[in-house]
C-alpha atoms as a PDB file:
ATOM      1  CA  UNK A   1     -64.323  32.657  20.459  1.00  0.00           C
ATOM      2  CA  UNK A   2     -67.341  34.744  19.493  1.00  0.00           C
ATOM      3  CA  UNK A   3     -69.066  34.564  16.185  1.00  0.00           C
ATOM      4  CA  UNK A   4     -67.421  36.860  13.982  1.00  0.00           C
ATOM      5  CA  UNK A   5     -63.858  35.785  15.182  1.00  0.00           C
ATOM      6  CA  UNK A   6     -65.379  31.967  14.452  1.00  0.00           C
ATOM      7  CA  UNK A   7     -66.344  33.076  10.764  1.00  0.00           C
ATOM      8  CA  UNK A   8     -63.100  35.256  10.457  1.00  0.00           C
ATOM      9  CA  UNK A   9     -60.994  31.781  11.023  1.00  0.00           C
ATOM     10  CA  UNK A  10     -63.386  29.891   9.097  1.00  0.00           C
ATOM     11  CA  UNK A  11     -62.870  32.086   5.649  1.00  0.00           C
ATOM     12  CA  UNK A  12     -58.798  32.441   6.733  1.00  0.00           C
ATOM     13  CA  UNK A  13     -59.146  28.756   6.751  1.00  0.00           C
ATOM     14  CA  UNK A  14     -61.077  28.320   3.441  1.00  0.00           C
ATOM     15  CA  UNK A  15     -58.704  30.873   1.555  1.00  0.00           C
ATOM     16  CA  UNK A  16     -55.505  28.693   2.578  1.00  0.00           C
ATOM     17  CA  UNK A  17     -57.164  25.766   1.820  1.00  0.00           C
ATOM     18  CA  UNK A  18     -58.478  26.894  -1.740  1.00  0.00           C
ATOM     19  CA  UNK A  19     -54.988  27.716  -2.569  1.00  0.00           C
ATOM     20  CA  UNK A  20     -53.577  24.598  -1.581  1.00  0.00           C
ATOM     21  CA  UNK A  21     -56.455  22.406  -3.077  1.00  0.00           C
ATOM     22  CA  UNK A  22     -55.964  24.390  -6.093  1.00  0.00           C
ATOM     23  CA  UNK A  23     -52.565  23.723  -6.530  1.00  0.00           C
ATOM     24  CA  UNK A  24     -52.318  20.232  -5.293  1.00  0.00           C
ATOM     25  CA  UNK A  25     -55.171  20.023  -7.825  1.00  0.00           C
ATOM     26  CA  UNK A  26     -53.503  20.939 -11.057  1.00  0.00           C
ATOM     27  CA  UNK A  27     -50.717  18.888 -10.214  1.00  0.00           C
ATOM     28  CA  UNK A  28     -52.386  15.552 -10.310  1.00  0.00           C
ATOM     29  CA  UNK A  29     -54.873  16.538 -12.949  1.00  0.00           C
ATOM     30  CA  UNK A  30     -52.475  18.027 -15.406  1.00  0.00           C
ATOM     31  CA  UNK A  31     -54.450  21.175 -15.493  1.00  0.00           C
ATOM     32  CA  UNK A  32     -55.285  24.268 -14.292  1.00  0.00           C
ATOM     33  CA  UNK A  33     -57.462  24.192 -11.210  1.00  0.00           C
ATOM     34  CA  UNK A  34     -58.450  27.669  -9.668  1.00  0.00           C
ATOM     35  CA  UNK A  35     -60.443  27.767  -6.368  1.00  0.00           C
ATOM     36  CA  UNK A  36     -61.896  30.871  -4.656  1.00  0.00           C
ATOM     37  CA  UNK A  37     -63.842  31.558  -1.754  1.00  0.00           C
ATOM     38  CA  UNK A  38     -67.138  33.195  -2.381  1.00  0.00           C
ATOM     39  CA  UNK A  39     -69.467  35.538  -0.248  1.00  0.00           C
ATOM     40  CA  UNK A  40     -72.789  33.601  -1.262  1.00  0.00           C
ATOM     41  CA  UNK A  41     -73.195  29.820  -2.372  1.00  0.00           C
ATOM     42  CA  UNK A  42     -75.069  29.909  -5.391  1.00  0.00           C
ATOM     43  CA  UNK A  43     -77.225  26.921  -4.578  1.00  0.00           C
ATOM     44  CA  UNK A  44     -78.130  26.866  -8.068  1.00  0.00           C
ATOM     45  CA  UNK A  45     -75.426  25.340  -9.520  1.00  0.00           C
ATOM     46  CA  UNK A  46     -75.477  21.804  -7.615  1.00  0.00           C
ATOM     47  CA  UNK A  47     -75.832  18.341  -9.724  1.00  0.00           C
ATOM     48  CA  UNK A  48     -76.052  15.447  -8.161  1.00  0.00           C
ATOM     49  CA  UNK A  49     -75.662  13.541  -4.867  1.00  0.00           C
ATOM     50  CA  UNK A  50     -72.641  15.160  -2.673  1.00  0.00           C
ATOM     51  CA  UNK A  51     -69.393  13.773  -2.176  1.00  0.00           C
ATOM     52  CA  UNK A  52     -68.249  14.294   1.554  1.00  0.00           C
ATOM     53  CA  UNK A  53     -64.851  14.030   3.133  1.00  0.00           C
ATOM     54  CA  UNK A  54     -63.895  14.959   6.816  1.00  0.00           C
ATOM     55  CA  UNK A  55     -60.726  16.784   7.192  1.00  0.00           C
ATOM     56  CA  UNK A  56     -59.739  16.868  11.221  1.00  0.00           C
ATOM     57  CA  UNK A  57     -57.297  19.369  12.239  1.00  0.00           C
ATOM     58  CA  UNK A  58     -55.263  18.589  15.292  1.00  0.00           C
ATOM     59  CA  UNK A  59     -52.406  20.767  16.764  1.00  0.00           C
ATOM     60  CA  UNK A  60     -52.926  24.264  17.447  1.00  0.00           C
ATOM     61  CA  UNK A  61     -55.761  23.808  15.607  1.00  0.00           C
ATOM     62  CA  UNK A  62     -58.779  21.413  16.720  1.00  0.00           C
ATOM     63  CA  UNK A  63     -62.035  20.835  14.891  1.00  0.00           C
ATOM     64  CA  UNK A  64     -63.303  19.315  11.735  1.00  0.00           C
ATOM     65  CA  UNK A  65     -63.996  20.907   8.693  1.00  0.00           C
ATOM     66  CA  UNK A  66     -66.041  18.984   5.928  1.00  0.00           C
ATOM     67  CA  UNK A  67     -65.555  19.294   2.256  1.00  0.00           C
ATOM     68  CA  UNK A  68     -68.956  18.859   0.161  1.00  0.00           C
ATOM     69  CA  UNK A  69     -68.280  18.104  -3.851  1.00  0.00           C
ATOM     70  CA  UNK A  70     -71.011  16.514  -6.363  1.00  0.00           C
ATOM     71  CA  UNK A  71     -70.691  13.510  -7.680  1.00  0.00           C
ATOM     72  CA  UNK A  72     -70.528  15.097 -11.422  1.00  0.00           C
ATOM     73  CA  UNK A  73     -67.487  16.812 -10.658  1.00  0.00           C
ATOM     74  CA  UNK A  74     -65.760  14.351  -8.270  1.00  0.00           C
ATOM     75  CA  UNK A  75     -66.252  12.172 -11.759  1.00  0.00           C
ATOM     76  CA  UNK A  76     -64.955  14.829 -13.615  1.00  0.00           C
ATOM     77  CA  UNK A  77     -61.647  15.652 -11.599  1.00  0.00           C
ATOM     78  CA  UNK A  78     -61.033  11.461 -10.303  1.00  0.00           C
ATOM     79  CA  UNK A  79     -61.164  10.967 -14.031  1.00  0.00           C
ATOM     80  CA  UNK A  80     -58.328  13.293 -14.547  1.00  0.00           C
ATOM     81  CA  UNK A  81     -56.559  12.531 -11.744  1.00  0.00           C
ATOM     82  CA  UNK A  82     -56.338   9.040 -13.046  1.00  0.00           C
ATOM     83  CA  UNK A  83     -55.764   9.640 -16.477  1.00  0.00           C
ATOM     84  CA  UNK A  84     -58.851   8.319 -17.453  1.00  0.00           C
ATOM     85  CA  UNK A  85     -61.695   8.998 -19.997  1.00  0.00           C
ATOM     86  CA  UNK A  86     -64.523  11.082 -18.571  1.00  0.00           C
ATOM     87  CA  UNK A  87     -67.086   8.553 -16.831  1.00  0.00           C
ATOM     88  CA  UNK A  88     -69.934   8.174 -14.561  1.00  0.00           C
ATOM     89  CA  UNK A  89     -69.317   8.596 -10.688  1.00  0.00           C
ATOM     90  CA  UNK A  90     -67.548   5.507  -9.168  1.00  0.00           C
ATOM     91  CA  UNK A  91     -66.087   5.339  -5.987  1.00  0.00           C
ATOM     92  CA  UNK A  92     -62.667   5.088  -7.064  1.00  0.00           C
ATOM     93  CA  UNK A  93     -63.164   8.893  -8.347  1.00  0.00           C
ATOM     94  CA  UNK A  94     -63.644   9.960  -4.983  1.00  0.00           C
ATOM     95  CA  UNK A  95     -60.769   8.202  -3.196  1.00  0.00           C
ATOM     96  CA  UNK A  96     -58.560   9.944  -5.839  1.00  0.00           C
ATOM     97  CA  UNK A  97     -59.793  13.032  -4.988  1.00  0.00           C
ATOM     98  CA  UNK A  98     -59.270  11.951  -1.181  1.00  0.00           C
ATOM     99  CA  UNK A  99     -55.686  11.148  -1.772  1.00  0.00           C
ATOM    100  CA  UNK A 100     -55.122  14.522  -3.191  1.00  0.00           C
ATOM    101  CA  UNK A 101     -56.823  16.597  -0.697  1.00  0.00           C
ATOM    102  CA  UNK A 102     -54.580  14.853   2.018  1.00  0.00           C
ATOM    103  CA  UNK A 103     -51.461  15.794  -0.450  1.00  0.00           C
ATOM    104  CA  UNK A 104     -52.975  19.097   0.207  1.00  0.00           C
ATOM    105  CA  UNK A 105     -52.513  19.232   3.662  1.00  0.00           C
ATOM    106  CA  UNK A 106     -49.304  19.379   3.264  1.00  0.00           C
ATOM    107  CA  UNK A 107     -49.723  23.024   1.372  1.00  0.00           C
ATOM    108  CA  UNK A 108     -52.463  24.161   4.171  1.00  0.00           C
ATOM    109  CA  UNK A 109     -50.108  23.084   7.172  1.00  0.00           C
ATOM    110  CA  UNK A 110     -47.433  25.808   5.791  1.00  0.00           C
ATOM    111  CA  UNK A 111     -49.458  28.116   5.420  1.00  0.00           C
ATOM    112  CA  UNK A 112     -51.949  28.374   8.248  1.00  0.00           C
ATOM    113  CA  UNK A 113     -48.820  26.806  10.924  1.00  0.00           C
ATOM    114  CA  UNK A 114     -46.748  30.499  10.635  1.00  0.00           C
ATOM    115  CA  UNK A 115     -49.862  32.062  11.942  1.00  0.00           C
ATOM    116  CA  UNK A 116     -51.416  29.654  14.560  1.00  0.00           C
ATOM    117  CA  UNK A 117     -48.827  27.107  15.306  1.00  0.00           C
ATOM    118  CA  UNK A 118     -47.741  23.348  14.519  1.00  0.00           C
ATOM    119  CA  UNK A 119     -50.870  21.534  12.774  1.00  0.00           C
ATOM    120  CA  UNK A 120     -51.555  18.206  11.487  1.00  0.00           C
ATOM    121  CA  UNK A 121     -54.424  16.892   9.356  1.00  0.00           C
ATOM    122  CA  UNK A 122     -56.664  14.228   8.817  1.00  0.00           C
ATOM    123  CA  UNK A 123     -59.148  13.348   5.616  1.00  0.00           C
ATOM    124  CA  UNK A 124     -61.355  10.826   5.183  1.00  0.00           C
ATOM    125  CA  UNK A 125     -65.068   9.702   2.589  1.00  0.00           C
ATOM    126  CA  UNK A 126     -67.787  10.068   5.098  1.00  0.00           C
ATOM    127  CA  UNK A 127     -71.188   9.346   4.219  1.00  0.00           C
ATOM    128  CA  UNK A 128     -74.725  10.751   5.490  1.00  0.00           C
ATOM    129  CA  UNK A 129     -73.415  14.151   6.906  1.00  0.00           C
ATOM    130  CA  UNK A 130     -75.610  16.168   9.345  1.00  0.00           C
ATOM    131  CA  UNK A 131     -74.832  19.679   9.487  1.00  0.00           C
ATOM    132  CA  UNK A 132     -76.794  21.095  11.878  1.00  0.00           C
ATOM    133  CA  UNK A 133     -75.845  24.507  13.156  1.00  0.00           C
ATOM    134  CA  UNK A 134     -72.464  24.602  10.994  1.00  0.00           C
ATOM    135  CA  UNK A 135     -70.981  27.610   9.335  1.00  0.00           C
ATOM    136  CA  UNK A 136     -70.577  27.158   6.020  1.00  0.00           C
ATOM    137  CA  UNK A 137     -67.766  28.861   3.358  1.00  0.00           C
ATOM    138  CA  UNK A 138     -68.524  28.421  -0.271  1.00  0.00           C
ATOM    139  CA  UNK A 139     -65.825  28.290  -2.652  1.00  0.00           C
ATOM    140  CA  UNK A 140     -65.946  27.671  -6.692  1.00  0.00           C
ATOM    141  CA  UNK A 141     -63.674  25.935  -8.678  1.00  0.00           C
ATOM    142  CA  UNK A 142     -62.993  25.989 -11.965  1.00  0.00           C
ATOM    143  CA  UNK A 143     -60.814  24.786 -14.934  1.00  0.00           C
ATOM    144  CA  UNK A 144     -60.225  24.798 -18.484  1.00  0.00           C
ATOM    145  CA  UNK A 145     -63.715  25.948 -20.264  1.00  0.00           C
ATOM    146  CA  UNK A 146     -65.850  24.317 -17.465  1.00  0.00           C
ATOM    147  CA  UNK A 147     -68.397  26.118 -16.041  1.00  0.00           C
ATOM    148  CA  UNK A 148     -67.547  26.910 -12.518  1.00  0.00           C
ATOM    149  CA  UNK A 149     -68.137  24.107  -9.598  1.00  0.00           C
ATOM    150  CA  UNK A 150     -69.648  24.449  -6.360  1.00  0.00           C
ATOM    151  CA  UNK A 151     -68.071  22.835  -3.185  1.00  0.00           C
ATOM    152  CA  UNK A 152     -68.855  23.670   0.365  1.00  0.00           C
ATOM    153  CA  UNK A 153     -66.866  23.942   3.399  1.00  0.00           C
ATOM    154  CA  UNK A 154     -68.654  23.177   6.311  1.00  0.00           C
ATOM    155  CA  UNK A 155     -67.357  23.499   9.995  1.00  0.00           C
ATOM    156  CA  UNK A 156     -67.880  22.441  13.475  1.00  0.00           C
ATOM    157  CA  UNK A 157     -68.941  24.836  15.867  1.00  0.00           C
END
């Protein structure tokens, strides 16, 4: 696959995957969640250490993607997930994020399967990520009167 057809799939990708996040999103937080894919990162706008969680496609689909939150607003959204008070990062914020990026999947499997086939998915917390060479997407979420949060997608070559 040349370059432009790899970042072609990659934004194709990202799209499906912000509406599915988005959704899967605003069920478990009991909010609106709204995700979009951007043209530029704005580097700017990242607090804190990053969160980062594999997500391996298999099927008609191979590769790895990885997902790159901050630890502000993986605190922010765990806390609604679970129902709970705002509060400082802890690690259970991030494996209720985890759990609802695999519901997800579910969302992104119906979506990208009519166009490229039977997929299945895989997520997982990984720690000390390396991305060299990777193409990146950058998407922004956002909800209620919050400023607008950065996440990455980053992908395999």
């Amino acid at each position: 696959m040349d370059n432009q057809s790899t970042k072609q799939t990659a934004r194709v990708f990202a799209g499906a995957f912000a509406t599915s996040l988005a959704e899967a999103l605003t069920q478990a937080a009991g909010t609106p969640v709204h995700l979009k894919v951007l043209d530029n990162p704005d580097l700017g706008t990242r607090h804190g250490q990053p969160v980062h969680f594999r997500q391996t496609a298999d099927g008609a689909l191979h590769g790895e993607c990885y997902i790159e939150f901050y630890q502000p607003q993986v605190a922010e959204l765990g806390s609604k997930i679970l129902g709970q008070p705002a509060a400082a990062f802890r690690e259970d914020h991030s494996e209720a994020l985890a759990e609802v990026i695999s519901t997800a999947t579910a969302g992104l499997t119906a979506s990208l399967s009519v166009e490229y086939g039977e997929i299945t998915f895989n997520v997982e917390r990984i720690a000390d990520l390396a991305f060299g060479g990777m193409l990146v997407v950058p998407l922004a979420a956002s909800m209620e009167e919050q400023p607008e949060m950065p996440l990455l997608l980053y992908f395999d070559g």
